[in-house]
N, C-alpha and C. Protein backbone atom coordinates (compact mmCIF):
# COMPACT_ATOMS: atom_id res chain seq x y z
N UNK A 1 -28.24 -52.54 -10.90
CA UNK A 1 -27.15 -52.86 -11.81
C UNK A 1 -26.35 -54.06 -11.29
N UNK A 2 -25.98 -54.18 -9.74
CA UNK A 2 -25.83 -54.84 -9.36
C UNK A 2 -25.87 -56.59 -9.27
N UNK A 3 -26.91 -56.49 -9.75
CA UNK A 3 -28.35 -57.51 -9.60
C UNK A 3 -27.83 -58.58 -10.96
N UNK A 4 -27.98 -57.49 -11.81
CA UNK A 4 -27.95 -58.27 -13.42
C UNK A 4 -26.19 -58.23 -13.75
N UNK A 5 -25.25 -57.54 -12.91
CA UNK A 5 -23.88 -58.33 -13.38
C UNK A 5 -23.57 -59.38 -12.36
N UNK A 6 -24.52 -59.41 -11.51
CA UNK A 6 -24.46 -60.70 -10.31
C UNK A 6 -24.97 -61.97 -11.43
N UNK A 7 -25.94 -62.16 -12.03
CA UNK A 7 -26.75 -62.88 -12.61
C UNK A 7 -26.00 -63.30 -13.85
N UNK A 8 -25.50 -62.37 -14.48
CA UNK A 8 -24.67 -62.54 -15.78
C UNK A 8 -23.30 -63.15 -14.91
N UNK A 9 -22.88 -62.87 -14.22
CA UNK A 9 -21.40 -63.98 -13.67
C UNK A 9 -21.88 -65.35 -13.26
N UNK A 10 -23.04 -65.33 -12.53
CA UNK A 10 -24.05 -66.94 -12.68
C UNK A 10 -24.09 -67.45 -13.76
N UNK A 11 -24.28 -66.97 -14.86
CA UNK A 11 -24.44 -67.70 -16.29
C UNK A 11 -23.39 -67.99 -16.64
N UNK A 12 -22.52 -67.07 -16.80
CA UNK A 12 -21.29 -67.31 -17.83
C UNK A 12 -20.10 -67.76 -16.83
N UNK A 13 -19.48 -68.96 -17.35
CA UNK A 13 -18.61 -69.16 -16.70
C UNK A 13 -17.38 -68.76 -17.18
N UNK A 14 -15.79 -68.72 -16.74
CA UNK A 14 -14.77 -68.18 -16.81
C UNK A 14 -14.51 -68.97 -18.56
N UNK A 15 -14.60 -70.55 -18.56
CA UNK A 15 -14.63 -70.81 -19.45
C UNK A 15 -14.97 -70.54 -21.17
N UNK A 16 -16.41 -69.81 -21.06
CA UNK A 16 -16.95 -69.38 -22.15
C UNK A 16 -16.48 -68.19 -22.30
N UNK A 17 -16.18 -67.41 -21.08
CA UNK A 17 -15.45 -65.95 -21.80
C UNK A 17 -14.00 -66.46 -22.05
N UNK A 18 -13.44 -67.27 -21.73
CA UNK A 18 -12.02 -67.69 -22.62
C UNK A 18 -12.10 -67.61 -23.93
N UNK A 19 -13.24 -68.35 -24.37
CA UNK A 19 -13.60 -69.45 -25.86
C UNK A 19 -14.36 -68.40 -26.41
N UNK A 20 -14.91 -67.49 -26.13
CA UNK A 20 -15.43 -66.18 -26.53
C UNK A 20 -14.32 -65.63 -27.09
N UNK A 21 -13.44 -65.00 -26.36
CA UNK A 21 -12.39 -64.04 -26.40
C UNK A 21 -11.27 -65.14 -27.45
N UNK A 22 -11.40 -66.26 -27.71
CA UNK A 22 -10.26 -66.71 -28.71
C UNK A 22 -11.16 -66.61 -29.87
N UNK A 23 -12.09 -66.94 -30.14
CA UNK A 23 -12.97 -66.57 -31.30
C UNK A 23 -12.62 -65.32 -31.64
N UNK A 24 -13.31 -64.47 -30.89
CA UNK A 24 -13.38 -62.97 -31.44
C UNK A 24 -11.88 -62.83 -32.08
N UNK A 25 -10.73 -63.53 -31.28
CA UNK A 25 -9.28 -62.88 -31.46
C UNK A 25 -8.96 -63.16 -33.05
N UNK A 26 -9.61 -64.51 -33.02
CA UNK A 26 -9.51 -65.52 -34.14
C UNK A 26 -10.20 -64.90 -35.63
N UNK A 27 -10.77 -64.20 -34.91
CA UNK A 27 -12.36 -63.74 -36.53
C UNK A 27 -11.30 -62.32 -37.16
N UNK A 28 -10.64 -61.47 -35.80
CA UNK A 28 -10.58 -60.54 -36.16
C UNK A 28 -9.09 -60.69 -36.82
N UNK A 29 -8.36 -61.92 -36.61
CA UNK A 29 -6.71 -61.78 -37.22
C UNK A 29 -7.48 -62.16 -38.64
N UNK A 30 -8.18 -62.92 -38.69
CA UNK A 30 -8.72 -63.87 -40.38
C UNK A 30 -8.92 -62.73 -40.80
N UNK A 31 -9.68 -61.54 -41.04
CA UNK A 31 -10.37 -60.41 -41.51
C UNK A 31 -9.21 -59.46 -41.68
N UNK A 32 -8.22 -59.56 -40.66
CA UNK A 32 -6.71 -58.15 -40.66
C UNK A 32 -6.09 -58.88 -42.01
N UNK A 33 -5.91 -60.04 -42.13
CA UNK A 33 -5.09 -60.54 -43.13
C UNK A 33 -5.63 -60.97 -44.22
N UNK A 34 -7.11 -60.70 -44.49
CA UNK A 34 -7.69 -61.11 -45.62
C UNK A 34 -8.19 -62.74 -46.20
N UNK A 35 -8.20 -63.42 -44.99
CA UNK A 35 -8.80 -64.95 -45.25
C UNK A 35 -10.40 -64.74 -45.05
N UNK A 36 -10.83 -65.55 -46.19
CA UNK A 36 -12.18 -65.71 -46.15
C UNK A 36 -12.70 -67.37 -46.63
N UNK A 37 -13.54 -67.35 -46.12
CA UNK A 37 -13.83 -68.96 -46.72
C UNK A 37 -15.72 -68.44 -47.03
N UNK A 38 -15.70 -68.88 -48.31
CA UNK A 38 -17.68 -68.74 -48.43
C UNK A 38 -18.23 -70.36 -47.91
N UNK A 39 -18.99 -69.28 -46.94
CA UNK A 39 -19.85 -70.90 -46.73
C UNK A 39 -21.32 -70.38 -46.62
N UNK A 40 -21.33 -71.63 -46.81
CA UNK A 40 -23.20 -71.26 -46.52
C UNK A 40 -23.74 -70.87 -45.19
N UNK A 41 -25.11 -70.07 -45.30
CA UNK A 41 -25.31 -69.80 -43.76
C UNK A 41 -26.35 -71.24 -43.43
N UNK A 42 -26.66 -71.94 -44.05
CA UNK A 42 -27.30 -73.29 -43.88
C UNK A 42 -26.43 -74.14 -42.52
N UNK A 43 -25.15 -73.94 -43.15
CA UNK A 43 -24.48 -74.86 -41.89
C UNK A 43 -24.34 -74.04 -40.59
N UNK A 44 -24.34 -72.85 -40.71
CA UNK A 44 -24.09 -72.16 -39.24
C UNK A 44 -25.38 -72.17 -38.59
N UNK A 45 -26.70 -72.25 -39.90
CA UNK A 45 -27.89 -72.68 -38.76
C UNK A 45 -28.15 -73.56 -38.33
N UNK A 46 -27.32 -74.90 -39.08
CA UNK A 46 -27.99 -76.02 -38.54
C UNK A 46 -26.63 -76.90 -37.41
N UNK A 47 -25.94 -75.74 -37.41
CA UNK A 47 -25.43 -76.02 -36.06
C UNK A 47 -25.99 -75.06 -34.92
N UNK A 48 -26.34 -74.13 -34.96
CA UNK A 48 -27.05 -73.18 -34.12
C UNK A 48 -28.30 -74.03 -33.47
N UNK A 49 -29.25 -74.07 -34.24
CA UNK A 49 -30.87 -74.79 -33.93
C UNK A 49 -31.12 -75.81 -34.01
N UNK A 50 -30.34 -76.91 -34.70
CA UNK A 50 -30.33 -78.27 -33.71
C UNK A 50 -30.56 -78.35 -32.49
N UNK A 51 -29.45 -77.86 -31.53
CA UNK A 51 -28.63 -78.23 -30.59
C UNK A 51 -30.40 -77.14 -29.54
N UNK A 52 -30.39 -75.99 -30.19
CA UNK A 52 -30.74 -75.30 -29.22
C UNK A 52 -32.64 -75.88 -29.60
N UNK A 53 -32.79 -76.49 -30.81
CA UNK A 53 -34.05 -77.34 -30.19
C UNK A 53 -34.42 -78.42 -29.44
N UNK A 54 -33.08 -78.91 -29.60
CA UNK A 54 -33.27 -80.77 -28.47
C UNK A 54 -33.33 -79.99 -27.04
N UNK A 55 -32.26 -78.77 -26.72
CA UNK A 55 -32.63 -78.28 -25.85
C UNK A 55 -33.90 -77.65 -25.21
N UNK A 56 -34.79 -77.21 -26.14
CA UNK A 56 -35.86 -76.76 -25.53
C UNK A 56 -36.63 -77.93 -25.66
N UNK A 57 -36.87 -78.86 -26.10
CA UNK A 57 -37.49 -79.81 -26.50
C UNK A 57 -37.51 -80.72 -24.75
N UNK A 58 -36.04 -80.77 -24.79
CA UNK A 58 -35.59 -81.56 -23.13
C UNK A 58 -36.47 -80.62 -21.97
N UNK A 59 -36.26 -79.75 -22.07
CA UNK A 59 -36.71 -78.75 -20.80
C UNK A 59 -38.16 -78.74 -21.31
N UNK A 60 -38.78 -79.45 -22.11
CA UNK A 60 -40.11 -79.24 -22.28
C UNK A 60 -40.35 -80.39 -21.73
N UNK A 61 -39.94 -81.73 -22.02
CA UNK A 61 -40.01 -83.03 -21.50
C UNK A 61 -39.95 -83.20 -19.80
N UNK A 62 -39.10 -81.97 -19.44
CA UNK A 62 -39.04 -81.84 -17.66
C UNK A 62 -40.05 -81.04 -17.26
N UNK A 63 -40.32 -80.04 -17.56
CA UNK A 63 -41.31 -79.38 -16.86
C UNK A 63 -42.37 -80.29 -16.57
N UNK A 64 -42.97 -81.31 -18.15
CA UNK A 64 -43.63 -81.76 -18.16
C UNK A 64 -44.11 -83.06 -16.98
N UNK A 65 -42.62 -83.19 -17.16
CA UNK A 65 -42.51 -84.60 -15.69
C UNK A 65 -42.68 -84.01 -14.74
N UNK A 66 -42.34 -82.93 -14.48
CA UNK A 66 -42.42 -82.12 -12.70
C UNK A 66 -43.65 -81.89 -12.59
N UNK A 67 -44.39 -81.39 -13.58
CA UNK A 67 -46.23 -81.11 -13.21
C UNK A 67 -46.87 -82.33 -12.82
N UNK A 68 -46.05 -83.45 -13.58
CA UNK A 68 -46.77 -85.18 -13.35
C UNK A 68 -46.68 -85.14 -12.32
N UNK A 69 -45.74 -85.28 -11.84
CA UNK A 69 -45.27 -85.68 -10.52
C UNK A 69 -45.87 -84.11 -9.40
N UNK A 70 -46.18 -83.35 -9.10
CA UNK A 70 -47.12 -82.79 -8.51
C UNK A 70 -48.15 -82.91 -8.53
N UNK A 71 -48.69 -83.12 -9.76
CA UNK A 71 -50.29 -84.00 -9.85
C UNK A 71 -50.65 -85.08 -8.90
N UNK A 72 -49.43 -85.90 -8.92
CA UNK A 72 -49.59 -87.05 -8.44
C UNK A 72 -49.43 -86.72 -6.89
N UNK A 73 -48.39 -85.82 -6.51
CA UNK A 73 -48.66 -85.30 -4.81
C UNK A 73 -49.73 -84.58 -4.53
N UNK A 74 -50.52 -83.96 -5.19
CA UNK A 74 -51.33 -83.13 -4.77
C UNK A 74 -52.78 -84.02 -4.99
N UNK A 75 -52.97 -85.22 -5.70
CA UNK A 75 -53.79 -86.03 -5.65
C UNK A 75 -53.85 -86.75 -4.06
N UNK A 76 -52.49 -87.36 -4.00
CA UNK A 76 -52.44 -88.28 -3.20
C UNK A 76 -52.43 -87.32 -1.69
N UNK A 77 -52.05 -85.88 -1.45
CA UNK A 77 -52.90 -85.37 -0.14
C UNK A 77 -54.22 -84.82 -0.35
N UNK A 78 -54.93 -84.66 -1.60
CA UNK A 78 -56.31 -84.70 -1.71
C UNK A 78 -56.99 -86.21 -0.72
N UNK A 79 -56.46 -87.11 -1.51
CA UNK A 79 -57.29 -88.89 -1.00
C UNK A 79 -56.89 -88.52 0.51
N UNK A 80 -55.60 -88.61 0.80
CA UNK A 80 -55.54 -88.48 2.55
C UNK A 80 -56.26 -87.78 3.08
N UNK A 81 -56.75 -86.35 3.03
CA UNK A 81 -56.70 -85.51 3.48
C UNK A 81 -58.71 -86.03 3.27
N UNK A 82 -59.19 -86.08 2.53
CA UNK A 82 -60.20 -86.56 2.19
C UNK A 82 -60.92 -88.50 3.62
N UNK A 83 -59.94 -88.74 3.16
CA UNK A 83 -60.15 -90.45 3.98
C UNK A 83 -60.07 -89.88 5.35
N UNK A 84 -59.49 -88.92 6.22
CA UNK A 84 -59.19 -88.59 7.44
C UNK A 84 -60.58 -87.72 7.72
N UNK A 85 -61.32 -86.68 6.70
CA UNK A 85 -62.44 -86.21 7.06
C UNK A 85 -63.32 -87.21 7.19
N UNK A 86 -63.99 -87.86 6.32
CA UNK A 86 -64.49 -89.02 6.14
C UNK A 86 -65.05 -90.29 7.50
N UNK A 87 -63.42 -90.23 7.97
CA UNK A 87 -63.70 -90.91 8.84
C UNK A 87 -64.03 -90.71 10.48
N UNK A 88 -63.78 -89.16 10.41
CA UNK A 88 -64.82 -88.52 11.26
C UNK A 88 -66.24 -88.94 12.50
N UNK A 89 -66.62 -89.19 11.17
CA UNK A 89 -68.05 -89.54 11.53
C UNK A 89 -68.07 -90.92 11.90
N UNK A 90 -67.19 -91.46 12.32
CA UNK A 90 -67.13 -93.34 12.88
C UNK A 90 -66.93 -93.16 14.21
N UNK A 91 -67.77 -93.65 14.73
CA UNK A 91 -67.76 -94.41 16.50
C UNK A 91 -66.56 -94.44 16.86
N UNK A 92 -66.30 -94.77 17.60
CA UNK A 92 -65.09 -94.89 18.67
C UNK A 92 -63.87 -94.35 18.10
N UNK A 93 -64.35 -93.40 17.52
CA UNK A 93 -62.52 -92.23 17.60
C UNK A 93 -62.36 -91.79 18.28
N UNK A 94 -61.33 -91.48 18.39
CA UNK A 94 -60.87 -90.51 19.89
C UNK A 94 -61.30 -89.27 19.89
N UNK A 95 -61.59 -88.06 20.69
CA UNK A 95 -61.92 -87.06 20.53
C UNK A 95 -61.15 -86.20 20.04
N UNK A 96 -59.41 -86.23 20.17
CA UNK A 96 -58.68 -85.59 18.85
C UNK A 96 -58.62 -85.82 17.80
N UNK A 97 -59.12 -86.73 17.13
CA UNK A 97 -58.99 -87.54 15.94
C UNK A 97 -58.18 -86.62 15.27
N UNK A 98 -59.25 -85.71 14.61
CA UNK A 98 -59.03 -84.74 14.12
C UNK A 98 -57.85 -83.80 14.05
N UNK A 99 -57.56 -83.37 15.15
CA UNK A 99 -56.10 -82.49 15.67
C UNK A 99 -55.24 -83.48 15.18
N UNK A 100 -55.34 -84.63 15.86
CA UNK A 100 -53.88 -84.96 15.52
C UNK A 100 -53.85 -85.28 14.11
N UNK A 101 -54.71 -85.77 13.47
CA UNK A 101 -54.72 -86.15 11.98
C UNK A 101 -53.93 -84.76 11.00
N UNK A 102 -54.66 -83.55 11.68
CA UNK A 102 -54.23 -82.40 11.24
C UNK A 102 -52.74 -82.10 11.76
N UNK A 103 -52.32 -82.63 12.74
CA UNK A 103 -51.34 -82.15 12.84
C UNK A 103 -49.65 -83.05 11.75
N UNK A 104 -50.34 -84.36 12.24
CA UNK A 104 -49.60 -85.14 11.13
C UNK A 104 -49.11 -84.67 9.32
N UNK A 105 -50.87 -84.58 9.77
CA UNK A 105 -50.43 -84.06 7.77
C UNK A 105 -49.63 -82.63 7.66
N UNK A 106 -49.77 -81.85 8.67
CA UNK A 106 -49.51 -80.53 8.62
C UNK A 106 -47.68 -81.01 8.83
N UNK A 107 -47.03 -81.72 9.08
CA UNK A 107 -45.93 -81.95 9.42
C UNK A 107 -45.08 -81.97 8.45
């Protein structure tokens, strides 16, 4: 239980339960005193799912860059890691070659 009101105080900041709590205060005096306004639910969606598609849209655009960009590290210690076996087999290396090559990359 612990866990998930730890996690829920991570999310929500002091702020949004302010702006929460004046809404709610706000909905419920309009309704005690009988104000109503008809509106369409068109505009409450297209303020809702706009906002929350550019958002997923963005976090789709990042993930996407972060896999690039691991591709591209995990290529580039493939080639190293590859050019250091490789060169192994050449004359006059030292007899650690190897170790230390391994130890470098391992660093």
């Amino acid at each position: 239980l612990f866990f998930y009101v730890d996690t829920v105080l991570q999310i929500v900041r002091l702020q949004d339960l302010i702006f929460s709590t004046c809404i709610v205060l706000l909905s419920w005096a309009c309704w005690g005193y009988g104000f109503h306004l008809a509106i369409s639910p068109v505009v409450l969606l297209n303020v809702i799912l706009f906002p929350l598609s550019f958002a997923v849209n963005a976090a789709y655009h990042r993930r996407e860059a972060a896999l690039s960009h691991f591709a591209n590290f995990k290529a580039h210690a493939l080639n190293i890691y590859l050019q250091h076996r490789s060169w192994q087999f050449e004359e006059q290396l030292p007899a650690d070659f190897l170790e230390c090559s391994r130890n470098c990359i391992a660093m």
